[in-house]
C-alpha atoms as a PDB file:
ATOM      1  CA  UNK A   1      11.115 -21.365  -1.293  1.00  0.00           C
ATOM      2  CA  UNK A   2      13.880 -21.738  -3.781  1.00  0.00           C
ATOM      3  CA  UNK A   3      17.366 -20.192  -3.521  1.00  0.00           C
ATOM      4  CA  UNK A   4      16.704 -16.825  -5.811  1.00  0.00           C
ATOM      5  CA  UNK A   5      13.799 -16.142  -3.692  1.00  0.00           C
ATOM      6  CA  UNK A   6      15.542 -16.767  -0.861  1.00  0.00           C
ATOM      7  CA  UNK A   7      18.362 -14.298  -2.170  1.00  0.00           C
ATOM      8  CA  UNK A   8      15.503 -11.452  -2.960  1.00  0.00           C
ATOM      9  CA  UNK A   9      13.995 -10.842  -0.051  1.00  0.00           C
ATOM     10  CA  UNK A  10      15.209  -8.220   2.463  1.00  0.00           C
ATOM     11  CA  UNK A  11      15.330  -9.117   6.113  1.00  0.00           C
ATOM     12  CA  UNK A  12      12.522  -9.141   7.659  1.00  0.00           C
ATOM     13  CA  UNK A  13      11.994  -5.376  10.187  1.00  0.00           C
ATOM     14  CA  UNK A  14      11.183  -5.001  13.441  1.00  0.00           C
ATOM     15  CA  UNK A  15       7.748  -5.707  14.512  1.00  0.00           C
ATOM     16  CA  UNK A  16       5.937  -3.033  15.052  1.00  0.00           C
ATOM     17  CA  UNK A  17       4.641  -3.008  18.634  1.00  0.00           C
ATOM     18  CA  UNK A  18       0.726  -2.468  19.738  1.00  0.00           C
ATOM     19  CA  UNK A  19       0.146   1.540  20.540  1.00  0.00           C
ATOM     20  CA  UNK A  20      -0.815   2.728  24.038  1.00  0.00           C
ATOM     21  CA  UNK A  21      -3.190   4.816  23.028  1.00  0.00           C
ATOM     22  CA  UNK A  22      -6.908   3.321  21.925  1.00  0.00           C
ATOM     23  CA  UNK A  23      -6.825   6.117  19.150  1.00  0.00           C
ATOM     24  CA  UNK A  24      -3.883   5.292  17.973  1.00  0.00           C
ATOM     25  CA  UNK A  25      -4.706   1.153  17.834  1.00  0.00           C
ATOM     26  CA  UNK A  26      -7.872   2.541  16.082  1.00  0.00           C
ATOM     27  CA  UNK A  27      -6.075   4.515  13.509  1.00  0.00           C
ATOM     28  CA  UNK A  28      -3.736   1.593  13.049  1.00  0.00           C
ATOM     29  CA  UNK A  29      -6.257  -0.656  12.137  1.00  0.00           C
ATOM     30  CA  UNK A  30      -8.142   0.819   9.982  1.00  0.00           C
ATOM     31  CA  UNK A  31      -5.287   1.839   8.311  1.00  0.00           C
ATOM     32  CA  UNK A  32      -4.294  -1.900   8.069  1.00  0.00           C
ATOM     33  CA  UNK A  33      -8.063  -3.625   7.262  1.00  0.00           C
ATOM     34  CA  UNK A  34      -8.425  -0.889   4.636  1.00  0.00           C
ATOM     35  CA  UNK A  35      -4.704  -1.829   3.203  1.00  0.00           C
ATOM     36  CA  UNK A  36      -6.738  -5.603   3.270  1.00  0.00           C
ATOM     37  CA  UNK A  37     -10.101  -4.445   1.594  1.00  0.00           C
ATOM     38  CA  UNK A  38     -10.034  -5.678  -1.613  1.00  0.00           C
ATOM     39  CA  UNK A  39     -10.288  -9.293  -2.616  1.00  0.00           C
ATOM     40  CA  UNK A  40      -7.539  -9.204  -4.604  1.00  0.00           C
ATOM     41  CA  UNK A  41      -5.050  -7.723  -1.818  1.00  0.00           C
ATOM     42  CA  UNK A  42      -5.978 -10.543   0.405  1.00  0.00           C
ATOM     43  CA  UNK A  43      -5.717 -13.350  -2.334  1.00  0.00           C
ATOM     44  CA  UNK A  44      -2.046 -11.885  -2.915  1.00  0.00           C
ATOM     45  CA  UNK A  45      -0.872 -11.666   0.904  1.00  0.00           C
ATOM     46  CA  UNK A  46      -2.445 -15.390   1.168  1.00  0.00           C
ATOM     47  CA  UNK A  47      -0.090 -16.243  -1.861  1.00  0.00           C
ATOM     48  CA  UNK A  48       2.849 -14.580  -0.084  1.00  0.00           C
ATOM     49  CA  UNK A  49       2.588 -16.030   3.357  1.00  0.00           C
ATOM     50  CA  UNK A  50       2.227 -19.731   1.341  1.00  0.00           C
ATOM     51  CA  UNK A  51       5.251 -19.136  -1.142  1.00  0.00           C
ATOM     52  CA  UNK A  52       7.813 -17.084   2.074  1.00  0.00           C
ATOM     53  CA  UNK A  53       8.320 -14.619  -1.741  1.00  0.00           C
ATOM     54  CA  UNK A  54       7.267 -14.419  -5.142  1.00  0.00           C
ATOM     55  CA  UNK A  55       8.354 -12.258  -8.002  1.00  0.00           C
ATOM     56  CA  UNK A  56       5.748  -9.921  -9.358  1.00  0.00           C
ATOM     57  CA  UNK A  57       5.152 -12.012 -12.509  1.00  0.00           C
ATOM     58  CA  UNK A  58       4.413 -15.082 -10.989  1.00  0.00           C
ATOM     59  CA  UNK A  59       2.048 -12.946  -8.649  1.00  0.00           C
ATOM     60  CA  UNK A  60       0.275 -12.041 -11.936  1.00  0.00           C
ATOM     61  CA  UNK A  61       0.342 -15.814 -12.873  1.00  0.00           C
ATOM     62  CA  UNK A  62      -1.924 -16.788 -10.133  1.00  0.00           C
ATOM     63  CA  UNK A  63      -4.301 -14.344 -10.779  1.00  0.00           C
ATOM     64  CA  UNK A  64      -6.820 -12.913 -13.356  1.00  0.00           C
ATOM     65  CA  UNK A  65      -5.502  -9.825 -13.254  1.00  0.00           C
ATOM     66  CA  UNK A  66      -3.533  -7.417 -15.579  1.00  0.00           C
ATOM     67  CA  UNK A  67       0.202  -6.896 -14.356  1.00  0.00           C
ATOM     68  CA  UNK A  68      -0.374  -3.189 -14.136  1.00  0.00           C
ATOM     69  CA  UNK A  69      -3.403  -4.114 -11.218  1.00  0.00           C
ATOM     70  CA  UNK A  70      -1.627  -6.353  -9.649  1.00  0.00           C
ATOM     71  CA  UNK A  71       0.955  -3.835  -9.411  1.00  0.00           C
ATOM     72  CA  UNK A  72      -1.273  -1.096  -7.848  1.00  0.00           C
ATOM     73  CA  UNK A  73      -2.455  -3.793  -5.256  1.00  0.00           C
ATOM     74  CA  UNK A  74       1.228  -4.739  -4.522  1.00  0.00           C
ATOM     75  CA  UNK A  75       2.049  -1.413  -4.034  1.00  0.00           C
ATOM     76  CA  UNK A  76      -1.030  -0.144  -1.411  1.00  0.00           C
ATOM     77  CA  UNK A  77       0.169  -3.906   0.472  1.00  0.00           C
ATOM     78  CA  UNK A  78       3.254  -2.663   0.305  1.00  0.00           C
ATOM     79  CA  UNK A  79       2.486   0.907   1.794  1.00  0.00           C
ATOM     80  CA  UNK A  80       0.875  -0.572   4.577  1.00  0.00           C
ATOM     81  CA  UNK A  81       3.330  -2.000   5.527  1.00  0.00           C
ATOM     82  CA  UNK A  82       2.307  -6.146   4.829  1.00  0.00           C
ATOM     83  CA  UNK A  83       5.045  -6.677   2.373  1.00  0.00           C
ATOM     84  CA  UNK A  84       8.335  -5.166   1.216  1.00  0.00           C
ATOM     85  CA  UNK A  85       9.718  -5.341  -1.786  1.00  0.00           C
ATOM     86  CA  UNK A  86      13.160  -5.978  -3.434  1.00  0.00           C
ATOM     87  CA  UNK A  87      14.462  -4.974  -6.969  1.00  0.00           C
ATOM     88  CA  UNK A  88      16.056  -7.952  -8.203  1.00  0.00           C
ATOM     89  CA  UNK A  89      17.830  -7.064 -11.514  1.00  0.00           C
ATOM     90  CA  UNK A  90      14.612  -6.869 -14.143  1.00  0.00           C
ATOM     91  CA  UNK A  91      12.494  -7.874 -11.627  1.00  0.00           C
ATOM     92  CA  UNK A  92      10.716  -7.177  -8.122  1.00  0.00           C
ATOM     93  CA  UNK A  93      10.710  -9.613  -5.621  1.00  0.00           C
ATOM     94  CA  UNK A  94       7.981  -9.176  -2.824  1.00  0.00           C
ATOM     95  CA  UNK A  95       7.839 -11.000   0.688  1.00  0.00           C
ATOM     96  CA  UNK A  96       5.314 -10.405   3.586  1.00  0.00           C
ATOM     97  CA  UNK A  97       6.610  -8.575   6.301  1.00  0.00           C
ATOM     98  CA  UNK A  98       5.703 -10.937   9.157  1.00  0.00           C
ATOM     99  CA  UNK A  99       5.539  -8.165  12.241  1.00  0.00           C
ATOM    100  CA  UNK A 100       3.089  -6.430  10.673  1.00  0.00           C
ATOM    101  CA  UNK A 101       0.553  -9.303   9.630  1.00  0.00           C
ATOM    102  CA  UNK A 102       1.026 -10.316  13.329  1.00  0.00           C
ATOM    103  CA  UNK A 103      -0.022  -7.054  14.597  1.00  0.00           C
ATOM    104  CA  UNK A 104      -2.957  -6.889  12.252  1.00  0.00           C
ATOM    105  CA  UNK A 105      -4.147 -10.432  13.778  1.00  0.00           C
ATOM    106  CA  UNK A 106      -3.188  -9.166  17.678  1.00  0.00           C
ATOM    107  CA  UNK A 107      -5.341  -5.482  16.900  1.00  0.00           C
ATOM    108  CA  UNK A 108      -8.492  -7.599  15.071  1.00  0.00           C
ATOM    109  CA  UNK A 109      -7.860 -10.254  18.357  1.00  0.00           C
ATOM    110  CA  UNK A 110      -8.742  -7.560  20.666  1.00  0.00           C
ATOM    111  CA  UNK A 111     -12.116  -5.871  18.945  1.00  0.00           C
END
């Protein structure tokens, strides 16, 4: 990761802890795999997790995709709580939000 993506991202939260409840954990991920059930979605958290952050453009680089779809993936990701995003002057840097891609893998672990 270079320096200015270093400098974009926001701290990483807390990570989100496993509910009690079996509804809950059920709510939670399907909430999560839908968030994940697009091609496209998936093919931008992998490029996330391998860069540590990317800026939206170079998001739209890697794939053949118009910025404004990329954008509308980012932002479901982003709602779900796999990536956060900072406004970096012009720009928008996104990162993954570790916690919650380790929760996803602990909740599909235990199907």
């Amino acid at each position: 990761m270079n320096q200015s993506q270093k400098e974009c991202c926001p701290p990483a939260g807390e990570a989100p802890e496993i509910p009690a409840d079996e509804d809950e954990v059920n709510e939670v991920l399907a909430r999560l795999a839908k968030a994940l059930g697009h091609p496209a979605r998936v093919a931008i958290l992998r490029l996330l997790l391998r860069r540590e952050a990317c800026i939206c453009g170079e998001i739209v680089k890697e794939l053949p995709l118009a910025q404004s779809t990329v954008s509308q993936h980012l932002k479901l990701l982003k709602e779900a709580g796999f990536i956060r995003g900072e406004v970096d002057g012009p720009r928008v840097c996104y990162c993954v939000e570790p916690g919650v891609v380790t929760l996803f893998k602990s909740l599909t672990q235990s199907l």
